[in-house]
PDB file of N, CA and C in Angstrom:
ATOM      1  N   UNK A   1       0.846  -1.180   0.000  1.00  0.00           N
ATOM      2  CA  UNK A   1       0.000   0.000   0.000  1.00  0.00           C
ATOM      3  C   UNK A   1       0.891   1.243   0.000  1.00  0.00           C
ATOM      4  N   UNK A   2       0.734   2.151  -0.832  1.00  0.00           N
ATOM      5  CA  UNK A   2       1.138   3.410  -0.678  1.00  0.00           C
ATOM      6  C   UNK A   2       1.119   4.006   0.049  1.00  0.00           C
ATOM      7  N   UNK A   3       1.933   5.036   0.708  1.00  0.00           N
ATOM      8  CA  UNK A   3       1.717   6.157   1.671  1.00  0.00           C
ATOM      9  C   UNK A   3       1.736   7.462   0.817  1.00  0.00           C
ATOM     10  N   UNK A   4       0.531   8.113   1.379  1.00  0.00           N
ATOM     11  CA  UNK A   4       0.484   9.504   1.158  1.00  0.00           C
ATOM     12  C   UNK A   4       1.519  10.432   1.491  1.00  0.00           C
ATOM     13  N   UNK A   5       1.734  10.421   2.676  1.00  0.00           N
ATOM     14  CA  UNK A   5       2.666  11.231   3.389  1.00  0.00           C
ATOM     15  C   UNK A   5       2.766  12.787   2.661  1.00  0.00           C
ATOM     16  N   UNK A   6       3.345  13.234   3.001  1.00  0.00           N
ATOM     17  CA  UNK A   6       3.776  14.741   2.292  1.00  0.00           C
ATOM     18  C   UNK A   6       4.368  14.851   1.238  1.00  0.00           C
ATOM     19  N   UNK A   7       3.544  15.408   0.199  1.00  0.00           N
ATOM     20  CA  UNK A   7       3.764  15.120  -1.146  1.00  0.00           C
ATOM     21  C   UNK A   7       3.600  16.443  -1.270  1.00  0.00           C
ATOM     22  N   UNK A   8       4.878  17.316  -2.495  1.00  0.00           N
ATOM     23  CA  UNK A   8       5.022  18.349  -2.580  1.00  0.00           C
ATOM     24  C   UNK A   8       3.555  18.755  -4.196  1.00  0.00           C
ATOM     25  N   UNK A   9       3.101  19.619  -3.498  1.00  0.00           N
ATOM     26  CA  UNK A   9       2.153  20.271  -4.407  1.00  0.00           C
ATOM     27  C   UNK A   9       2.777  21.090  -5.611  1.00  0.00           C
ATOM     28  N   UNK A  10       1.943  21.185  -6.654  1.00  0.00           N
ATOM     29  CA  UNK A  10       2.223  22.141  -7.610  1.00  0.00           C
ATOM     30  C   UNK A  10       1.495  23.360  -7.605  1.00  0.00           C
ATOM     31  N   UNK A  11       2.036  24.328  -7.171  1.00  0.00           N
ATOM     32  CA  UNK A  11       1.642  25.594  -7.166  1.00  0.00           C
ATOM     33  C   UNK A  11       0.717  26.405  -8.101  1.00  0.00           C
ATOM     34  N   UNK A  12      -0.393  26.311  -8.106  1.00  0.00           N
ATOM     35  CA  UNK A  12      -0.904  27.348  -9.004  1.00  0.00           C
ATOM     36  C   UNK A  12      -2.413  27.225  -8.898  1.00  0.00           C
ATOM     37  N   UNK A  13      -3.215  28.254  -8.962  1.00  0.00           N
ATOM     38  CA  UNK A  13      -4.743  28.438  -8.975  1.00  0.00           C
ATOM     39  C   UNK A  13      -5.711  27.354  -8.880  1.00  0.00           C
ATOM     40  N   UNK A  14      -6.111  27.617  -8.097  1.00  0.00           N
ATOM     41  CA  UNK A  14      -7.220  26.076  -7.579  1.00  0.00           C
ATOM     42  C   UNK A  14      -8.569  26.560  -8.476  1.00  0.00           C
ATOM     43  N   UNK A  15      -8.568  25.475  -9.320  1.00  0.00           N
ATOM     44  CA  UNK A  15     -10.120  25.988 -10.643  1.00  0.00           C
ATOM     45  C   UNK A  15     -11.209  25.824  -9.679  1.00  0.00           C
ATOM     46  N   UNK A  16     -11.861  25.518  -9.077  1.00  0.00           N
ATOM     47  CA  UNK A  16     -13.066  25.081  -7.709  1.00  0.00           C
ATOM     48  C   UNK A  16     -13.125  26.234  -7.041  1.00  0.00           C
ATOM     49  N   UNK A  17     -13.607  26.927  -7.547  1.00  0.00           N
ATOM     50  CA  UNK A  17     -14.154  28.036  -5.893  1.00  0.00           C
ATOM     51  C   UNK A  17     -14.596  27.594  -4.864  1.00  0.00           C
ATOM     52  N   UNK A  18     -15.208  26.723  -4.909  1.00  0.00           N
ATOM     53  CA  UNK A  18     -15.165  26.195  -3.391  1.00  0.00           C
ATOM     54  C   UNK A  18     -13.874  25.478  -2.586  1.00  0.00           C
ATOM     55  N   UNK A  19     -13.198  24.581  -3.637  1.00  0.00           N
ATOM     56  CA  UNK A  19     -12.094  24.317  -2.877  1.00  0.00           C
ATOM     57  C   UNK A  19     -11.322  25.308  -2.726  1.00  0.00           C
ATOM     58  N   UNK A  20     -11.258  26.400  -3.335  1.00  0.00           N
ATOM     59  CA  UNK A  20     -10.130  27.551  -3.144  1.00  0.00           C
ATOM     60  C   UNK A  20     -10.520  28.278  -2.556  1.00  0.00           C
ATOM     61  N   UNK A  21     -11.777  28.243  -1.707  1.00  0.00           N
ATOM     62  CA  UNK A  21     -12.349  28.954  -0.411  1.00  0.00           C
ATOM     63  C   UNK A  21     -11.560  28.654   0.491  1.00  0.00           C
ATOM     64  N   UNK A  22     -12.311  26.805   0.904  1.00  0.00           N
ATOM     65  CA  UNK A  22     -11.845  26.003   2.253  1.00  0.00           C
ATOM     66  C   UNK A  22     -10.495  25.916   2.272  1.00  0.00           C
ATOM     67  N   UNK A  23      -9.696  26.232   1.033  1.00  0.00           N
ATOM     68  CA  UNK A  23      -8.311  25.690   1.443  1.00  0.00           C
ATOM     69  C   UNK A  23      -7.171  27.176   2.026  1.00  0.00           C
ATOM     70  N   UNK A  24      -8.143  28.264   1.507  1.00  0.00           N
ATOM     71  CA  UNK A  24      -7.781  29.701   1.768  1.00  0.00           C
ATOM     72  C   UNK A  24      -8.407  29.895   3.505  1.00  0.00           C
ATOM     73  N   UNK A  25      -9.878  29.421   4.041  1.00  0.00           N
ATOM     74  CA  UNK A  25      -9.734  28.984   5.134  1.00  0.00           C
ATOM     75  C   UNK A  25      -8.658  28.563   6.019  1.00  0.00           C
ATOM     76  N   UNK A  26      -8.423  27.033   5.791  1.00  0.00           N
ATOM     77  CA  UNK A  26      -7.249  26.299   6.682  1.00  0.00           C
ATOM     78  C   UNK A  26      -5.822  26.801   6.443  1.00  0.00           C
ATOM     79  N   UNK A  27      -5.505  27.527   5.425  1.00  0.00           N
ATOM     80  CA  UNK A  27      -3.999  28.103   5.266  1.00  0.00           C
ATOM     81  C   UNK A  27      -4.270  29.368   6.064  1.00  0.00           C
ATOM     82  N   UNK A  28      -5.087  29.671   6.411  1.00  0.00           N
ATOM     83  CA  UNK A  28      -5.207  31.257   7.172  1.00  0.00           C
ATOM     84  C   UNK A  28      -5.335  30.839   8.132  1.00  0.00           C
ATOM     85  N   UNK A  29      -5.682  29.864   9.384  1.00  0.00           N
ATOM     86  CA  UNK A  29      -5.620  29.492  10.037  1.00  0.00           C
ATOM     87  C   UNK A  29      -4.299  29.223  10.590  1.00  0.00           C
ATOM     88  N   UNK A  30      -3.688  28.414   9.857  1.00  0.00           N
ATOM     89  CA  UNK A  30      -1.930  28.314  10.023  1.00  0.00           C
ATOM     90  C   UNK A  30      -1.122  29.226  10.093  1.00  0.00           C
ATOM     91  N   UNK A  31      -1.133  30.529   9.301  1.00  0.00           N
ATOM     92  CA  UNK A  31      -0.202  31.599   9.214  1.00  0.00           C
ATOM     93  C   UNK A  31      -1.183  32.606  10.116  1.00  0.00           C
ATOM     94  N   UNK A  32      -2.256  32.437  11.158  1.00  0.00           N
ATOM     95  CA  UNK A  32      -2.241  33.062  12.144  1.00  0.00           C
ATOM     96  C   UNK A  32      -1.371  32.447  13.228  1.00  0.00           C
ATOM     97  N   UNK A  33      -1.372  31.202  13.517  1.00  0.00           N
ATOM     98  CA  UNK A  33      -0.577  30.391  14.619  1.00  0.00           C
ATOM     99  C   UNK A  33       0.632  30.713  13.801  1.00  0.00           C
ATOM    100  N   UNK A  34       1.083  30.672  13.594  1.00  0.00           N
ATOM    101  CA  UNK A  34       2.892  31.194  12.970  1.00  0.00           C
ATOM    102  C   UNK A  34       3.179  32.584  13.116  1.00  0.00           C
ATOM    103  N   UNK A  35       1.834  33.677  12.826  1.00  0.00           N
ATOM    104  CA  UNK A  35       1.987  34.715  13.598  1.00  0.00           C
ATOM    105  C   UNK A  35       1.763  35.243  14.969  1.00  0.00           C
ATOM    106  N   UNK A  36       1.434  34.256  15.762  1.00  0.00           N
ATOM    107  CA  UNK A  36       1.231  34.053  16.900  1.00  0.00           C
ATOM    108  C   UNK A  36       2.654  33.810  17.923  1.00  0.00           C
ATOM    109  N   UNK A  37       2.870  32.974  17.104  1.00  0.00           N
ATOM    110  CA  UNK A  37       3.753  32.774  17.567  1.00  0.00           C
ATOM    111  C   UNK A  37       5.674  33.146  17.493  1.00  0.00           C
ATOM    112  N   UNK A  38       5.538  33.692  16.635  1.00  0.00           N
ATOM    113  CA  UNK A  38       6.457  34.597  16.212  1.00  0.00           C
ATOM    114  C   UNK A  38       6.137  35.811  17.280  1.00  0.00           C
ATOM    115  N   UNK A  39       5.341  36.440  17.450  1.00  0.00           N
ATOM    116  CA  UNK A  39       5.440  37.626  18.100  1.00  0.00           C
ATOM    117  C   UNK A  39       5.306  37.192  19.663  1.00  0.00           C
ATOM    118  N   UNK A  40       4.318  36.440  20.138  1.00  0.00           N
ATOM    119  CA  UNK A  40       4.971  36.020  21.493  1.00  0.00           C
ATOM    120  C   UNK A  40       6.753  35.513  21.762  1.00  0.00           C
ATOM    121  N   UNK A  41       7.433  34.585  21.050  1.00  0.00           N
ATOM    122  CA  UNK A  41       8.751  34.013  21.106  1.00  0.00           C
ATOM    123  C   UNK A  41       9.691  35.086  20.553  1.00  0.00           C
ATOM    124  N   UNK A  42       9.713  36.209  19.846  1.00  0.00           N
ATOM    125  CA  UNK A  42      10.151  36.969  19.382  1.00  0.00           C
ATOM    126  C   UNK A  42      10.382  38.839  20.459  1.00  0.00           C
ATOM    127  N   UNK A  43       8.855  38.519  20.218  1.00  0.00           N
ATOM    128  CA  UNK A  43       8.608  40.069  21.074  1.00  0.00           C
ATOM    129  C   UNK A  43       8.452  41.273  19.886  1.00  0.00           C
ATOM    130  N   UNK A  44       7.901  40.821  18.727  1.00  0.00           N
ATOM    131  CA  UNK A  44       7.563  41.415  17.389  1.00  0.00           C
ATOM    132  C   UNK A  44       6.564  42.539  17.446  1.00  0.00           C
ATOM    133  N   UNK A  45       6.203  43.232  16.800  1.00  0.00           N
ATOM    134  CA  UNK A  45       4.906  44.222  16.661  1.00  0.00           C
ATOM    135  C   UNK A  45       4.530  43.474  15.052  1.00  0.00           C
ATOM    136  N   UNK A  46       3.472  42.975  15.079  1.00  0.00           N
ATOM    137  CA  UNK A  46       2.911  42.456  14.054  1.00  0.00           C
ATOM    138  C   UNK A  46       1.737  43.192  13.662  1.00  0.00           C
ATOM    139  N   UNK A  47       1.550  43.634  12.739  1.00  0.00           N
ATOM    140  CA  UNK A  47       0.373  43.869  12.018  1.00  0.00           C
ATOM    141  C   UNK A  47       0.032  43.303  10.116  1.00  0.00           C
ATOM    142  N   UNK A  48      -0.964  42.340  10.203  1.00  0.00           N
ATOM    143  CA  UNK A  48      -1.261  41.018   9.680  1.00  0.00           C
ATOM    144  C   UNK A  48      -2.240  41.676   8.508  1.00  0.00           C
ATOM    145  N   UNK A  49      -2.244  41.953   7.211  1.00  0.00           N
ATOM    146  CA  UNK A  49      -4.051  42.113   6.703  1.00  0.00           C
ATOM    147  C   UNK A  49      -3.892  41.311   5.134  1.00  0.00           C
ATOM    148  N   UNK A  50      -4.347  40.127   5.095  1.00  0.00           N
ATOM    149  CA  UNK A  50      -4.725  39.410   3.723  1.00  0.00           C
ATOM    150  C   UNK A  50      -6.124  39.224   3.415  1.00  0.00           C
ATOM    151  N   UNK A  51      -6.576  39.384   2.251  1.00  0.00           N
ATOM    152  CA  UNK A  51      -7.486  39.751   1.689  1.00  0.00           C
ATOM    153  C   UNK A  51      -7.997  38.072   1.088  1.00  0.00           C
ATOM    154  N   UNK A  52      -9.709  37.655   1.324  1.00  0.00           N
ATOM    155  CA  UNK A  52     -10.230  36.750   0.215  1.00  0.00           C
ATOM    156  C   UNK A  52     -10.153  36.690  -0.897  1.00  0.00           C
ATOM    157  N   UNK A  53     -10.109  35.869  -1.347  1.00  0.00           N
ATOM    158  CA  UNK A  53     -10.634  36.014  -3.144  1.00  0.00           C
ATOM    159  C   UNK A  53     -11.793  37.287  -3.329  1.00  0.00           C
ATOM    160  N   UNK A  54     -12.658  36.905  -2.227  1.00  0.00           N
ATOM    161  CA  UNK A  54     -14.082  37.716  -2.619  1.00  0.00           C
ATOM    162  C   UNK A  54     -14.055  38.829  -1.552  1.00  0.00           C
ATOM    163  N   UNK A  55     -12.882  39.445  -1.340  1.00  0.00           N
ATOM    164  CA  UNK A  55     -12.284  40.549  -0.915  1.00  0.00           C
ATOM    165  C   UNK A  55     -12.302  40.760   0.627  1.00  0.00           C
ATOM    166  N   UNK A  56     -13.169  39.702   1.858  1.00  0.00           N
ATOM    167  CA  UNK A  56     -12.910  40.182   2.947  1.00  0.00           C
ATOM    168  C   UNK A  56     -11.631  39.858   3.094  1.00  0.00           C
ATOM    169  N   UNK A  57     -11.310  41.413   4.747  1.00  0.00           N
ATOM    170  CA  UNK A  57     -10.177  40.881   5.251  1.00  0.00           C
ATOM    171  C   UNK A  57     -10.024  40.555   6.363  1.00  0.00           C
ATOM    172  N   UNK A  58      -9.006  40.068   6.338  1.00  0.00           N
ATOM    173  CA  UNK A  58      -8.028  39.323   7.819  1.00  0.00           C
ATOM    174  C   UNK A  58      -7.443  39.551   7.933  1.00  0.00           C
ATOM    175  N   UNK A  59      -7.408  39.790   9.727  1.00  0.00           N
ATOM    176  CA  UNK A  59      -6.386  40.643  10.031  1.00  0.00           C
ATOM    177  C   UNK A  59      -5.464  40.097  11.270  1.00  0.00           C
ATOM    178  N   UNK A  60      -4.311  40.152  11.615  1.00  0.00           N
ATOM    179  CA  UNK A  60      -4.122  39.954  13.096  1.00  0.00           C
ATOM    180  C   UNK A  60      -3.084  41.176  13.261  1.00  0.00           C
ATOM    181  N   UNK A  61      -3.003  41.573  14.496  1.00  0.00           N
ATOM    182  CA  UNK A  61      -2.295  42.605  15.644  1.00  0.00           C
ATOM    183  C   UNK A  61      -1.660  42.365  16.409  1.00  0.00           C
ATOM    184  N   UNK A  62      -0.793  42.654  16.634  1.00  0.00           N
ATOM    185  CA  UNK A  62      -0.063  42.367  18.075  1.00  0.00           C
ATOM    186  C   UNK A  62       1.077  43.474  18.621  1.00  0.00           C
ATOM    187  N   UNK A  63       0.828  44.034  19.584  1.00  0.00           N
ATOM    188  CA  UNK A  63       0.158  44.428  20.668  1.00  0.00           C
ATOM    189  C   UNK A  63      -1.057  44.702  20.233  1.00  0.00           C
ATOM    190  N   UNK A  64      -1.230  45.802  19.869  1.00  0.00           N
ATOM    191  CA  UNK A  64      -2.303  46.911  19.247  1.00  0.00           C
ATOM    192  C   UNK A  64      -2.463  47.298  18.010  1.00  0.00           C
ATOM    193  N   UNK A  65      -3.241  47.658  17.564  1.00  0.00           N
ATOM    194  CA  UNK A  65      -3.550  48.103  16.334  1.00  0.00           C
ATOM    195  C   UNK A  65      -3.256  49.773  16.108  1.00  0.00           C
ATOM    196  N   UNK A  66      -3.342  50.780  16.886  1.00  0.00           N
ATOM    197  CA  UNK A  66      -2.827  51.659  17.217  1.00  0.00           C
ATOM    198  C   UNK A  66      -1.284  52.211  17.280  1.00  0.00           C
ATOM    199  N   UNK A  67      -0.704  51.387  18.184  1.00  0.00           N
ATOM    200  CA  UNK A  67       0.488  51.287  18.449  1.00  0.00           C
ATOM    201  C   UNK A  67       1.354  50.823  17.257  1.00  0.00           C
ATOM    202  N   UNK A  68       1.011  49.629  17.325  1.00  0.00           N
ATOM    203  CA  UNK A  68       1.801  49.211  15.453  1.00  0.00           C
ATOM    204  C   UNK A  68       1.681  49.774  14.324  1.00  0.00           C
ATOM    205  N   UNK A  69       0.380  50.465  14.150  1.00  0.00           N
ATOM    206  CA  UNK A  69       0.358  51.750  12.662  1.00  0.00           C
ATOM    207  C   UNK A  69       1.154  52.574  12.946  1.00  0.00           C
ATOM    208  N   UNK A  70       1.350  52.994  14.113  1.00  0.00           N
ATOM    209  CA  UNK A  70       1.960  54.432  14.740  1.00  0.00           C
ATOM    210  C   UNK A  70       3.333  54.032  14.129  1.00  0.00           C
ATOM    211  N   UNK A  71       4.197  53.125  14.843  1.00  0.00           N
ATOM    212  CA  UNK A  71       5.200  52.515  14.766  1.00  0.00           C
ATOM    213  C   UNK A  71       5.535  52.119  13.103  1.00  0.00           C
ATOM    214  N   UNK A  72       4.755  51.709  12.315  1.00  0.00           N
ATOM    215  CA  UNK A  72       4.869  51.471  11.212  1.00  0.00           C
ATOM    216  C   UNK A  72       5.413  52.968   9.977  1.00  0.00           C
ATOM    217  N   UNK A  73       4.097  53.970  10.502  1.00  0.00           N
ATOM    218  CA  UNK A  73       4.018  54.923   9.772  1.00  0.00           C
ATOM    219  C   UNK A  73       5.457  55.670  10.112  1.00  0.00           C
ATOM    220  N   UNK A  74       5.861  55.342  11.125  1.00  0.00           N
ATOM    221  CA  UNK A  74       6.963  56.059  11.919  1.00  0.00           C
ATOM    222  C   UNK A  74       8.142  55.460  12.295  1.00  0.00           C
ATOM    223  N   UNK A  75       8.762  54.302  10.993  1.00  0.00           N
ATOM    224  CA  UNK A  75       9.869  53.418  12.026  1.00  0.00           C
ATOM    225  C   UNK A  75      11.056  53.384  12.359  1.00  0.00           C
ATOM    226  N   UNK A  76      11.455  55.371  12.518  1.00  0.00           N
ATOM    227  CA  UNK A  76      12.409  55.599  12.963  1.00  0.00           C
ATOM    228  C   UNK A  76      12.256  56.237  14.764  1.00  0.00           C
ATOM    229  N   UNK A  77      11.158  56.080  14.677  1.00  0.00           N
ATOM    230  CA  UNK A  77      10.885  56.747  16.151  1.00  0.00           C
ATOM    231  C   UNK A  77      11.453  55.953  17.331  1.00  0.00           C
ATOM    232  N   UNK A  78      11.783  56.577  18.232  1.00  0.00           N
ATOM    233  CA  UNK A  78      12.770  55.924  19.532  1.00  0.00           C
ATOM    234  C   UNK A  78      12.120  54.786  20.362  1.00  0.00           C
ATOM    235  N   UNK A  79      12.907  54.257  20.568  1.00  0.00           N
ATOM    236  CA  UNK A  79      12.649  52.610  21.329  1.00  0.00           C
ATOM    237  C   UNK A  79      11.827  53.064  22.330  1.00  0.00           C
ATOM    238  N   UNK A  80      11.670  53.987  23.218  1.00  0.00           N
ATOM    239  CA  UNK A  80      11.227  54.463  24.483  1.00  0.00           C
ATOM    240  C   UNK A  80       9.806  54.792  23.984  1.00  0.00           C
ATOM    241  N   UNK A  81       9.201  55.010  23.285  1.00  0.00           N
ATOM    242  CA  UNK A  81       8.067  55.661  21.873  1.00  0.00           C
ATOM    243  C   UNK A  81       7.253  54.483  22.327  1.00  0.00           C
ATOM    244  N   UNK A  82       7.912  52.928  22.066  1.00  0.00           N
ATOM    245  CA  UNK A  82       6.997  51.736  21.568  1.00  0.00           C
ATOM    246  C   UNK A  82       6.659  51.387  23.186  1.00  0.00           C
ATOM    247  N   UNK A  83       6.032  50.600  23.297  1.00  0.00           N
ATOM    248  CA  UNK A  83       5.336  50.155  24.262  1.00  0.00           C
ATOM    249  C   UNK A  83       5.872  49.258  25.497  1.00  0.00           C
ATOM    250  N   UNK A  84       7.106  48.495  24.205  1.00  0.00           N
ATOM    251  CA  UNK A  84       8.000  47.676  24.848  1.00  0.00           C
ATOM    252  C   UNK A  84       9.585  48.515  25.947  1.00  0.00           C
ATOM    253  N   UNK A  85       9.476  49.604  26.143  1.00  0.00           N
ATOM    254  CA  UNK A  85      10.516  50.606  26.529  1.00  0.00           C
ATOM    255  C   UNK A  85      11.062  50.148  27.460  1.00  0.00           C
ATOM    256  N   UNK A  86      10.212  49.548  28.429  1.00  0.00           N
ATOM    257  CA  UNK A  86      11.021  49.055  29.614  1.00  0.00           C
ATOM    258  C   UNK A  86      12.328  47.734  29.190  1.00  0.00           C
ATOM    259  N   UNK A  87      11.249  46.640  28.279  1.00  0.00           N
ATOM    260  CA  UNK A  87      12.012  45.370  27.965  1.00  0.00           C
ATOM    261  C   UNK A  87      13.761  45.963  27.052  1.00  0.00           C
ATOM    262  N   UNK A  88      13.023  47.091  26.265  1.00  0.00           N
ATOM    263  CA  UNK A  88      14.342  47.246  25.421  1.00  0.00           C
ATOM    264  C   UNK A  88      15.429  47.850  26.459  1.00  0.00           C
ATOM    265  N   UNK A  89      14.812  48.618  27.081  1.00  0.00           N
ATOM    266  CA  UNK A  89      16.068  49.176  28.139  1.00  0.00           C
ATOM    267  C   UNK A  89      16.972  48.491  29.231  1.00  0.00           C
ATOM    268  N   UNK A  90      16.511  47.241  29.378  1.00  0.00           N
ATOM    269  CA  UNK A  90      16.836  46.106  30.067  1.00  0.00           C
ATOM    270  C   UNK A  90      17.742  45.878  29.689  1.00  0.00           C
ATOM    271  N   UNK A  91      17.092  45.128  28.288  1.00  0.00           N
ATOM    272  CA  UNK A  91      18.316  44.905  26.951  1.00  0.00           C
ATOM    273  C   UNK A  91      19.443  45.813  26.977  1.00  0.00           C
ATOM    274  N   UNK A  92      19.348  47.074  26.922  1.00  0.00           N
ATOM    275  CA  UNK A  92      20.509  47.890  26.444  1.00  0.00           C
ATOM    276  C   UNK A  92      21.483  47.796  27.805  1.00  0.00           C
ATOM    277  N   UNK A  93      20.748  47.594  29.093  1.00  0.00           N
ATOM    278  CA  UNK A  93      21.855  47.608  30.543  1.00  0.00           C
ATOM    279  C   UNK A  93      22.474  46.430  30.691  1.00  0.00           C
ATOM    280  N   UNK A  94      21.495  45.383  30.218  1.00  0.00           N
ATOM    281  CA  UNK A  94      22.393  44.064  30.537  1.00  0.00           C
ATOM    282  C   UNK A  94      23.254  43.923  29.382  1.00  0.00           C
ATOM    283  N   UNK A  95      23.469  44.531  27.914  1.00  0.00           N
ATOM    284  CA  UNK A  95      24.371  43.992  26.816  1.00  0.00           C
ATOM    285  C   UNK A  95      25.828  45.118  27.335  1.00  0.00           C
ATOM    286  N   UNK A  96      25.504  46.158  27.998  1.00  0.00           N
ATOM    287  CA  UNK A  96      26.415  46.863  28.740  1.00  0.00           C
ATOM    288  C   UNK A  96      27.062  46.156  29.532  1.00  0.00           C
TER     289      UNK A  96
END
C-alpha cells in the first residue's frame, strides 16, 4: 500500500471556488498560529491584513492596532516611543 505522506504540491490556482475557499480557510488558520507565535517568542509588533478572493479581510495585531500603525508609519521613532521601553532598556543595561 502506498503512503500519502507529504507530497510536494504544484503551485498554481485552484479551478473550484469552493475548494479555493476552504483551502484559503485552513492556510489562514496556520499563518495566524505562525503569527502568533512569532510575536509572542520573538517580542515582534505584528500587524497582519490578507485579503479573500471575494475581498474580505483578515487581520491579526499584536500588541495593538494603534500602536503598530503608529510605529509602522513612523519606524524611525525611539525605542522608548513603543510600548515595549522598559524590555528594550533592560536589553541595552544588561548587553552593557
Amino acid at each position: 500500500k502506498e503512503n500519502q505522506g507529504r507530497r510536494k504540491i504544484e503551485i498554481k490556482i485552484i479551478e473550484n471556488e469552493n475548494d479555493r475557499l476552504i483551502l484559503f480557510s485552513k492556510r489562514c488558520t496556520v499563518i495566524y498560529q505562525k503569527i502568533y507565535e512569532i510575536s509572542t517568542l520573538c517580542g515582534g509588533e505584528i500587524l497582519f491584513i490578507i485579503f479573500s478572493a471575494i475581498g474580505k479581510p483578515y487581520s491579526f495585531v499584536h500588541p495593538s492596532t494603534k500602536s503598530t500603525a503608529k510605529r509602522f508609519l513612523n519606524a524611525n521613532q525611539p525605542l522608548n516611543d513603543t510600548i515595549y521601553a522598559p524590555v528594550e532598556a533592560f536589553r541595552k543595561v544588561r548587553s552593557n
